[in-house]
C-alpha atoms as a PDB file:
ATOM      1  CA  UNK A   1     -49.707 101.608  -3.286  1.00  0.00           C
ATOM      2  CA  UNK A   2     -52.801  99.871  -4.094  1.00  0.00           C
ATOM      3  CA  UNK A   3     -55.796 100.183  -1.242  1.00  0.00           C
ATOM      4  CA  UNK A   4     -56.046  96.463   0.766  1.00  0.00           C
ATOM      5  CA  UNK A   5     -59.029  94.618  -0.670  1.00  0.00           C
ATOM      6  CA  UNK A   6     -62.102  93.954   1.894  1.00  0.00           C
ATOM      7  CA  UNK A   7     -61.876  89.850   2.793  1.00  0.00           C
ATOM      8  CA  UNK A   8     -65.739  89.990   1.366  1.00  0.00           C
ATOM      9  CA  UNK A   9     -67.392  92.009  -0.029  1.00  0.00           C
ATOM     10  CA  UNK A  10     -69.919  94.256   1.772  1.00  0.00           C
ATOM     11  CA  UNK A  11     -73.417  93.820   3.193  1.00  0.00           C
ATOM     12  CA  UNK A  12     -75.255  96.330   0.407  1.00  0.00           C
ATOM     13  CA  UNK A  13     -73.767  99.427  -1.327  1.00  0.00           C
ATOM     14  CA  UNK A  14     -75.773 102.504  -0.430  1.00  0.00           C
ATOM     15  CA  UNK A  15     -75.038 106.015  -3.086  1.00  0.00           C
ATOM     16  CA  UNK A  16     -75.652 109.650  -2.949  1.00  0.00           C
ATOM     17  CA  UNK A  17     -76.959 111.287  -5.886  1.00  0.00           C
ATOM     18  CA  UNK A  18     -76.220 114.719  -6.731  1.00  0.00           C
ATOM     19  CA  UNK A  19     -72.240 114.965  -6.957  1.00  0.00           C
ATOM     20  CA  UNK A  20     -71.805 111.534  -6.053  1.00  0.00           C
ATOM     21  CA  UNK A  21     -73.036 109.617  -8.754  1.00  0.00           C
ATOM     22  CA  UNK A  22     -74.139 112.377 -11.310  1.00  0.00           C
ATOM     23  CA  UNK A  23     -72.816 115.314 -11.834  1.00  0.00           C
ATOM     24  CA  UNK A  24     -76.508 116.483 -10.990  1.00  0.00           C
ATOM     25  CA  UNK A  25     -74.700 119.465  -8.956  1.00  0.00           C
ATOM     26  CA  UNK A  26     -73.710 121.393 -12.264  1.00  0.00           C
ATOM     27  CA  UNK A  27     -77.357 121.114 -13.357  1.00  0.00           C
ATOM     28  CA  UNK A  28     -78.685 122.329  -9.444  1.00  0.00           C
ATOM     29  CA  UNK A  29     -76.114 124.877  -9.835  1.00  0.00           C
ATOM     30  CA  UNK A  30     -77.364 126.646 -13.275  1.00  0.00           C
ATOM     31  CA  UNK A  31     -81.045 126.482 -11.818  1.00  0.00           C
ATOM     32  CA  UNK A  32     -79.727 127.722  -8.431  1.00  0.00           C
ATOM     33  CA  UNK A  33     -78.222 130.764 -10.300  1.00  0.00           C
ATOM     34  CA  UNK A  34     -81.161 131.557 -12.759  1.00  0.00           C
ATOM     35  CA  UNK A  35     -83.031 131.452  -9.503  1.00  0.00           C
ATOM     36  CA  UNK A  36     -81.010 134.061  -7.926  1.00  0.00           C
ATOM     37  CA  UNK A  37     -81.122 136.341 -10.759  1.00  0.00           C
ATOM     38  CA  UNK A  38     -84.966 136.185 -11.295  1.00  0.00           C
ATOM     39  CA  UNK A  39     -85.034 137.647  -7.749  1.00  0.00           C
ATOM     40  CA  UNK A  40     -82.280 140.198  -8.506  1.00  0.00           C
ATOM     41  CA  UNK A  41     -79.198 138.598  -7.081  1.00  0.00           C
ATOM     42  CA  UNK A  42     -75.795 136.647  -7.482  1.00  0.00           C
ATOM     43  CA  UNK A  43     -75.297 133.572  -6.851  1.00  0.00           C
ATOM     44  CA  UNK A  44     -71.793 133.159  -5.494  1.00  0.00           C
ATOM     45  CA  UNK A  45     -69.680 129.765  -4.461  1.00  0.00           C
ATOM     46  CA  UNK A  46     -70.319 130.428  -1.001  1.00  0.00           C
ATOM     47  CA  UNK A  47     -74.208 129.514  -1.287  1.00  0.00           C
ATOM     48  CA  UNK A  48     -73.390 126.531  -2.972  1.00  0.00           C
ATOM     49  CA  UNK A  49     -71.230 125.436  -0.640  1.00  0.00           C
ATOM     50  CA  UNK A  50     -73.951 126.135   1.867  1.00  0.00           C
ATOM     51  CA  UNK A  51     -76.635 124.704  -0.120  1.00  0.00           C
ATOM     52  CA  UNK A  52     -75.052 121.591  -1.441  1.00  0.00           C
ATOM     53  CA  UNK A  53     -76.728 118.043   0.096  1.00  0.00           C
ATOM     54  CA  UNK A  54     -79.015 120.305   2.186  1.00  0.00           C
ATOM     55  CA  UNK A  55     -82.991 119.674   2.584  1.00  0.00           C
ATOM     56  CA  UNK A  56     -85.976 121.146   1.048  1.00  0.00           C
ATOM     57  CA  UNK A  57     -86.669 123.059   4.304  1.00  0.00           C
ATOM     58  CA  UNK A  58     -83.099 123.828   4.809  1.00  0.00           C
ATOM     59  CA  UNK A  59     -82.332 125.300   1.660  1.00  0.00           C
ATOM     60  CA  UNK A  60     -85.605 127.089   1.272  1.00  0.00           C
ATOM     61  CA  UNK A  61     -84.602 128.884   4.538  1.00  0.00           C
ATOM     62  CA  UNK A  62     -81.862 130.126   3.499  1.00  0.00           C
ATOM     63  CA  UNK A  63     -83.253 131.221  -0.041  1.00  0.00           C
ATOM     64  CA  UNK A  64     -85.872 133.142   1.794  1.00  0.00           C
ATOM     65  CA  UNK A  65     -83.493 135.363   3.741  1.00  0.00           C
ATOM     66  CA  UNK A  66     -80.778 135.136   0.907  1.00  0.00           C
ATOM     67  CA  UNK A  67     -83.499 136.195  -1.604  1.00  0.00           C
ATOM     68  CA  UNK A  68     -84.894 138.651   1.037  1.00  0.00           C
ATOM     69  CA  UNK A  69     -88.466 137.071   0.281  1.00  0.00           C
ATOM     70  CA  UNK A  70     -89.764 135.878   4.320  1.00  0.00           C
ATOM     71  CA  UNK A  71     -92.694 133.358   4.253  1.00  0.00           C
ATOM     72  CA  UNK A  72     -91.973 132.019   0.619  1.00  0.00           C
ATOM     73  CA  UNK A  73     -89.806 129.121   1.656  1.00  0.00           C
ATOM     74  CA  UNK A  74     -92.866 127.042  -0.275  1.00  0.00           C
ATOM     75  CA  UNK A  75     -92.779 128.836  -3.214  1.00  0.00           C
ATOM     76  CA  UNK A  76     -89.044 129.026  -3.526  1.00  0.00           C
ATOM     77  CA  UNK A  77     -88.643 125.458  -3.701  1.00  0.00           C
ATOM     78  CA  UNK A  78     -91.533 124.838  -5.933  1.00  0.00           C
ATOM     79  CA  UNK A  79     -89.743 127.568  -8.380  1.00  0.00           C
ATOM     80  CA  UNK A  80     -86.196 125.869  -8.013  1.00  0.00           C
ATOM     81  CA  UNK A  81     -87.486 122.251  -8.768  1.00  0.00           C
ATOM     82  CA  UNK A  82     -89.367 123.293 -11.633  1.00  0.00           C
ATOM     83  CA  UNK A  83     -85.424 125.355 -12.811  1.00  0.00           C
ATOM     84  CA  UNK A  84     -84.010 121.967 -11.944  1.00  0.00           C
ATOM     85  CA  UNK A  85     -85.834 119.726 -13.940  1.00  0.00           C
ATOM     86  CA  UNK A  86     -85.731 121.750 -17.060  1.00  0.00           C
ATOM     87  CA  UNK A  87     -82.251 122.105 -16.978  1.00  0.00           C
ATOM     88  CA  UNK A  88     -81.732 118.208 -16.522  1.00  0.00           C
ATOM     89  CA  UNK A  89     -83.293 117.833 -19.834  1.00  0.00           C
ATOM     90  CA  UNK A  90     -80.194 119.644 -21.258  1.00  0.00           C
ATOM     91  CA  UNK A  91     -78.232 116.569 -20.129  1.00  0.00           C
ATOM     92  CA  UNK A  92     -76.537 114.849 -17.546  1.00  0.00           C
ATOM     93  CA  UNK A  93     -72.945 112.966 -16.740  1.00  0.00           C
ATOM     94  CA  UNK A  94     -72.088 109.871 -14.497  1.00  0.00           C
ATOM     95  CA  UNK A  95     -69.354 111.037 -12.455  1.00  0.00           C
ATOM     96  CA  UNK A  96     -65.741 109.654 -13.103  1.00  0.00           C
ATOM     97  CA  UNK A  97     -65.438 105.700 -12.107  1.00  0.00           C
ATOM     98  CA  UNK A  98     -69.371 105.510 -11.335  1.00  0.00           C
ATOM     99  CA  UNK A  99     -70.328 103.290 -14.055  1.00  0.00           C
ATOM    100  CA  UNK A 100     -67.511 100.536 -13.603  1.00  0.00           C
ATOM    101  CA  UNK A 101     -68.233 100.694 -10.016  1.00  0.00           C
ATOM    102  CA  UNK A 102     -71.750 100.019 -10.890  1.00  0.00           C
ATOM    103  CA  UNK A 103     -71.075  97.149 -12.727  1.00  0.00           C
ATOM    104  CA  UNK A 104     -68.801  95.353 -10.735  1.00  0.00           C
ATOM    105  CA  UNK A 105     -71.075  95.750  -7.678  1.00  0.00           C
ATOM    106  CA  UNK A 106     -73.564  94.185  -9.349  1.00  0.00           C
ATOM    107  CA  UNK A 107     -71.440  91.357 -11.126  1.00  0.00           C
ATOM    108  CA  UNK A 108     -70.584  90.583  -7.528  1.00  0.00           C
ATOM    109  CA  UNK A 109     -73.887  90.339  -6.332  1.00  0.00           C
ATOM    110  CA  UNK A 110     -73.975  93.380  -4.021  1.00  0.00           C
ATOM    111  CA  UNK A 111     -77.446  94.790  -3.262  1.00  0.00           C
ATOM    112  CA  UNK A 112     -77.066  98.474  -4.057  1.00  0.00           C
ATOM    113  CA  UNK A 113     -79.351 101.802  -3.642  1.00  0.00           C
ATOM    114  CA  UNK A 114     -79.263 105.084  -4.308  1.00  0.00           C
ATOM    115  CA  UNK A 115     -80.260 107.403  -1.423  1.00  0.00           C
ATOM    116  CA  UNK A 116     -80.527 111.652  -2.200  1.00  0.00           C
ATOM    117  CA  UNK A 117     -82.543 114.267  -0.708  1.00  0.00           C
ATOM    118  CA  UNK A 118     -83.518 115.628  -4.128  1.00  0.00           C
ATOM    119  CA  UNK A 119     -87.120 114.929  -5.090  1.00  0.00           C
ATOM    120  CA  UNK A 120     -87.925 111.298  -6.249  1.00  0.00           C
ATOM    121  CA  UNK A 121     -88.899 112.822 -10.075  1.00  0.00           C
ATOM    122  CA  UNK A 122     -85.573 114.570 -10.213  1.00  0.00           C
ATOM    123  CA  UNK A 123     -83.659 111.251  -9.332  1.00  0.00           C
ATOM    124  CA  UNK A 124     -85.381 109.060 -11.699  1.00  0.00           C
ATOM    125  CA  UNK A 125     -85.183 111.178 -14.688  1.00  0.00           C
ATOM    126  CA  UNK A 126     -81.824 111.746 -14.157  1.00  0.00           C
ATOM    127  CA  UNK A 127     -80.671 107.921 -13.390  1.00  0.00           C
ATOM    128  CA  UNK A 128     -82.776 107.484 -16.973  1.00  0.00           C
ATOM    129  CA  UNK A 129     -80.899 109.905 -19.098  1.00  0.00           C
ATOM    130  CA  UNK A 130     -77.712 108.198 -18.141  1.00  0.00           C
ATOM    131  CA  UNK A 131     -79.091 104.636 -18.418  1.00  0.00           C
ATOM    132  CA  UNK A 132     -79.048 103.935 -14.961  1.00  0.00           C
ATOM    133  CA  UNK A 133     -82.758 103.240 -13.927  1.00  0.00           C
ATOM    134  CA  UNK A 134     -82.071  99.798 -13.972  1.00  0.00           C
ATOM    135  CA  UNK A 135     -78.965  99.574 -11.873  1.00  0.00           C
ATOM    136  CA  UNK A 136     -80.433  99.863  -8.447  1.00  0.00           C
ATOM    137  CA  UNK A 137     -82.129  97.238  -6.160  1.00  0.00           C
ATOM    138  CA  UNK A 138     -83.758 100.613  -4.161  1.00  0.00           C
ATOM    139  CA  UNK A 139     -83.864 104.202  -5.004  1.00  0.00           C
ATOM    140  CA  UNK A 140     -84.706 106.695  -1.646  1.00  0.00           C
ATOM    141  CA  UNK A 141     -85.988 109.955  -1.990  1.00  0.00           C
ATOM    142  CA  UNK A 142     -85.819 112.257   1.797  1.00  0.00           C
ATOM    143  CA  UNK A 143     -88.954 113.435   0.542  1.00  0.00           C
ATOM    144  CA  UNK A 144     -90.531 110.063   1.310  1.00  0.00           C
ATOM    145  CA  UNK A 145     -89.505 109.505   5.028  1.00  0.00           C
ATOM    146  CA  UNK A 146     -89.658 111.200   7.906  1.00  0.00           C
ATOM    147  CA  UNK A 147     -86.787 113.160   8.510  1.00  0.00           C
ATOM    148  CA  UNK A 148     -84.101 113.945   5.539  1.00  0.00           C
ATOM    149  CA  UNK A 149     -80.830 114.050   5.750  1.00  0.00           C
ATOM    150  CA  UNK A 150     -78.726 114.859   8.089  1.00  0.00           C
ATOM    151  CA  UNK A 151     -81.274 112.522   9.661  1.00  0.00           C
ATOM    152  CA  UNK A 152     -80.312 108.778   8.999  1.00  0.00           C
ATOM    153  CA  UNK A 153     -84.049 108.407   8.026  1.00  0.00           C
ATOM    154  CA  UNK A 154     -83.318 108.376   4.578  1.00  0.00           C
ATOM    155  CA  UNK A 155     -80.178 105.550   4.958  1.00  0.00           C
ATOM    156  CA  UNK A 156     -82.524 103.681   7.401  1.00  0.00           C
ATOM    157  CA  UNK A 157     -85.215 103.621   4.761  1.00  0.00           C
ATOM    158  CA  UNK A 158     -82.490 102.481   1.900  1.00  0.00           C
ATOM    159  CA  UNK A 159     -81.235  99.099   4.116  1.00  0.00           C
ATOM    160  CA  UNK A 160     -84.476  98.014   4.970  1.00  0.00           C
ATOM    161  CA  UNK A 161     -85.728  98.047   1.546  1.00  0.00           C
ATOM    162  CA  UNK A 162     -82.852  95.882   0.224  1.00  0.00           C
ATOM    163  CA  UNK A 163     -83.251  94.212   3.255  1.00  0.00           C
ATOM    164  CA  UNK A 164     -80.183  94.209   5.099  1.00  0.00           C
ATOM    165  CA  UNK A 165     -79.621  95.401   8.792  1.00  0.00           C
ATOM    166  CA  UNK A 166     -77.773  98.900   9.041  1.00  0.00           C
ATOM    167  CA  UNK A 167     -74.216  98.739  10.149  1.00  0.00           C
ATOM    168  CA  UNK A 168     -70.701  98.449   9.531  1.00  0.00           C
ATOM    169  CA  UNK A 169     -70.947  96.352   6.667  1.00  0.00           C
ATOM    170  CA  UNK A 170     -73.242  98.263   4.724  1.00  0.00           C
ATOM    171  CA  UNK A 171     -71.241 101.037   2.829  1.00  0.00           C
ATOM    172  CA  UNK A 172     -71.954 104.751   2.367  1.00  0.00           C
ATOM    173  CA  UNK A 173     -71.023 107.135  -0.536  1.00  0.00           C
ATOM    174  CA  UNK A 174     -71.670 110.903  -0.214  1.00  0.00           C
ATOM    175  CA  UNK A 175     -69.645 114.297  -1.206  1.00  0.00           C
ATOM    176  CA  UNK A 176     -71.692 116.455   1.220  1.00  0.00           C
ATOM    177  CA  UNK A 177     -71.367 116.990   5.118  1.00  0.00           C
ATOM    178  CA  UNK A 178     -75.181 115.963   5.292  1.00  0.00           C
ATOM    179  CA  UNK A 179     -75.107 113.112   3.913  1.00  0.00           C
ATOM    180  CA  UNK A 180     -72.286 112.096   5.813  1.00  0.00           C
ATOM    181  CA  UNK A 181     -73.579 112.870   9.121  1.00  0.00           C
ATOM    182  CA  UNK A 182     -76.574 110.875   8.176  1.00  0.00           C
ATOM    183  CA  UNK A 183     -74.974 107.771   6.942  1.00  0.00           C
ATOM    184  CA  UNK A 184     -72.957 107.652  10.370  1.00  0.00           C
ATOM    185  CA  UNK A 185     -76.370 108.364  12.352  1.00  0.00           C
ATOM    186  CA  UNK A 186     -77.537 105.259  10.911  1.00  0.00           C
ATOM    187  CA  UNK A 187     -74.312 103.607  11.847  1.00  0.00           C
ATOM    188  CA  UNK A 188     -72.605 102.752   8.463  1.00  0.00           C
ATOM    189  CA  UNK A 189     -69.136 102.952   6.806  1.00  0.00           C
ATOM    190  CA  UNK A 190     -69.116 105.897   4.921  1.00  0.00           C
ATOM    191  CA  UNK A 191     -66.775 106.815   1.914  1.00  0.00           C
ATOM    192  CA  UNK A 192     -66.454 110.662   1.367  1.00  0.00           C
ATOM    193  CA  UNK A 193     -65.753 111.675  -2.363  1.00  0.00           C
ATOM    194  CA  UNK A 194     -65.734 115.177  -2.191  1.00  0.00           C
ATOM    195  CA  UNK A 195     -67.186 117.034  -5.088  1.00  0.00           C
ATOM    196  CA  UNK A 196     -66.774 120.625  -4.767  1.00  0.00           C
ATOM    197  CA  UNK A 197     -63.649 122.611  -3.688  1.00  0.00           C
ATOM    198  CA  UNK A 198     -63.690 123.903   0.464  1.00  0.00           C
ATOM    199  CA  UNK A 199     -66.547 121.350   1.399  1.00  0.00           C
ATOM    200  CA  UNK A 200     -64.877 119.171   4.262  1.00  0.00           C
ATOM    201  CA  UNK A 201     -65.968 115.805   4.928  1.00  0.00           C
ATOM    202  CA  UNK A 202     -63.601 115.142   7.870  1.00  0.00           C
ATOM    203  CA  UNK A 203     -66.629 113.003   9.794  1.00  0.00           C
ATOM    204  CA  UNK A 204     -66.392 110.737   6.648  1.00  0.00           C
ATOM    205  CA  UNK A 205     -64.387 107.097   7.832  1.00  0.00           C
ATOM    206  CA  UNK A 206     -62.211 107.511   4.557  1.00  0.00           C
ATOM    207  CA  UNK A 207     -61.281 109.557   1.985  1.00  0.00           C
ATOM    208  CA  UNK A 208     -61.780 109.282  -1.684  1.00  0.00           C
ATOM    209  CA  UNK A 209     -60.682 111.404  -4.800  1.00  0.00           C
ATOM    210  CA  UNK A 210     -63.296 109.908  -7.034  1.00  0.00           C
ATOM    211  CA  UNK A 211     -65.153 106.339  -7.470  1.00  0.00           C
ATOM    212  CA  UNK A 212     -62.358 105.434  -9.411  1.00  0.00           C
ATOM    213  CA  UNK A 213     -60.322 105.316  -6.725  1.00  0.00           C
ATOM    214  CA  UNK A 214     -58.277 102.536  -5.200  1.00  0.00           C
ATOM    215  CA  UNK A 215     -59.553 103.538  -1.792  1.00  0.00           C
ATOM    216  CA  UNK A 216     -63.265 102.517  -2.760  1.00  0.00           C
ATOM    217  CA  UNK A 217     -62.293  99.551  -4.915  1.00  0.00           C
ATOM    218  CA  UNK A 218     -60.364  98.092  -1.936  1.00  0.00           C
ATOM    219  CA  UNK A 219     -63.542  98.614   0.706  1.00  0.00           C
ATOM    220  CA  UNK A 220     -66.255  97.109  -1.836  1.00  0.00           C
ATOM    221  CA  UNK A 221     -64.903  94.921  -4.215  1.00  0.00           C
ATOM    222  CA  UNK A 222     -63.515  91.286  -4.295  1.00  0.00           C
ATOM    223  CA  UNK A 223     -60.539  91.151  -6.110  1.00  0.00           C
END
């Protein structure tokens, strides 16, 4: 049964990054693992799980005491984002359904931003290799507010650029816990489109296989 279409169409379209819209995690995932074994350990499922839609400071935590190096949270990062960004240059996807989603959005007139906790430069390069850098009314890095997510800093920051007052009728995508939590902190509806196997998003308001899905069609498009 086809998902019930909303009777208009919502007050601005707000999507997650990594996972969500690009399958940025594969390319976090390879750095994440040449990380671990420059430091003389595995990386396993279980960190990523752990890791995925985290914060700077909250991943570099838990890469100091995974990585057994205390007081390097700093340095841990800066090593990871430079592994990141090199290994975005070997190419990027949109994920399944984002770039007809895109495009209808925008043929309907929706404002729409992207909102990620990954570091601006990441996020722009990457939205530029798949010809996306001219999509988005607002792009929001958690870098450049406050608090990141799971603070709703970050979705705060996203409605009042495309000027539009958080609630209800502003619509959240993300595939992490996180980013859920923050979306709902800032008091929109958000979409969970899970991304990697055992991460729950049960705080989500609905449920989505992909961006393809009926589900997010019937919540953000006029049929």
């Amino acid at each position: 049964m086809r998902a019930m279409h909303s009777p208009r169409r919502p007050d601005a379209v707000l999507f997650d990054n990594d996972g969500l819209l690009l399958d940025t995690e594969s390319v976090w995932t390879r750095a994440e693992e040449d990380l671990f074994e420059a430091h003389g350990t595995v990386f396993t499922a279980g960190h990523k799980r752990e890791l995925v839609g985290t914060s700077a400071d909250i991943a570099g935590g838990m890469l100091e005491r995974w990585l057994d190096r205390p007081g390097r949270l700093g340095a841990l990062i800066e090593e990871l984002n430079e592994l990141v960004v090199a290994e975005l240059e070997h190419g990027v996807e949109a994920m399944v359904g984002a770039r007809d989603l895109l495009e209808s959005l925008k043929a309907q007139g929706t404002p729409i931003g992207l909102v990620s906790n990954s570091p601006l430069a990441f996020v722009v390069r990457s939205l530029e290799i798949v010809g996306f850098h001219d999509i988005f009314d607002a792009v929001v890095s958690g870098h450049d507010v406050a608090a990141p997510k799971p603070a709703p800093d970050p979705y705060l920051e996203g409605c009042r650029r495309l000027g539009v007052e958080p609630g209800p009728n502003v619509i959240a995508l993300e595939d992490s816990p996180t980013g859920v939590t923050a979306a709902r902190a800032a008091g929109l509806t958000v979409i969970g489109v899970p991304s990697l196997d055992g991460v729950e998003l049960a705080e989500a308001h609905h449920i989505a296989a992909s961006l393809a899905d009926d589900v997010v069609a019937g919540l953000m498009l006029i049929p």
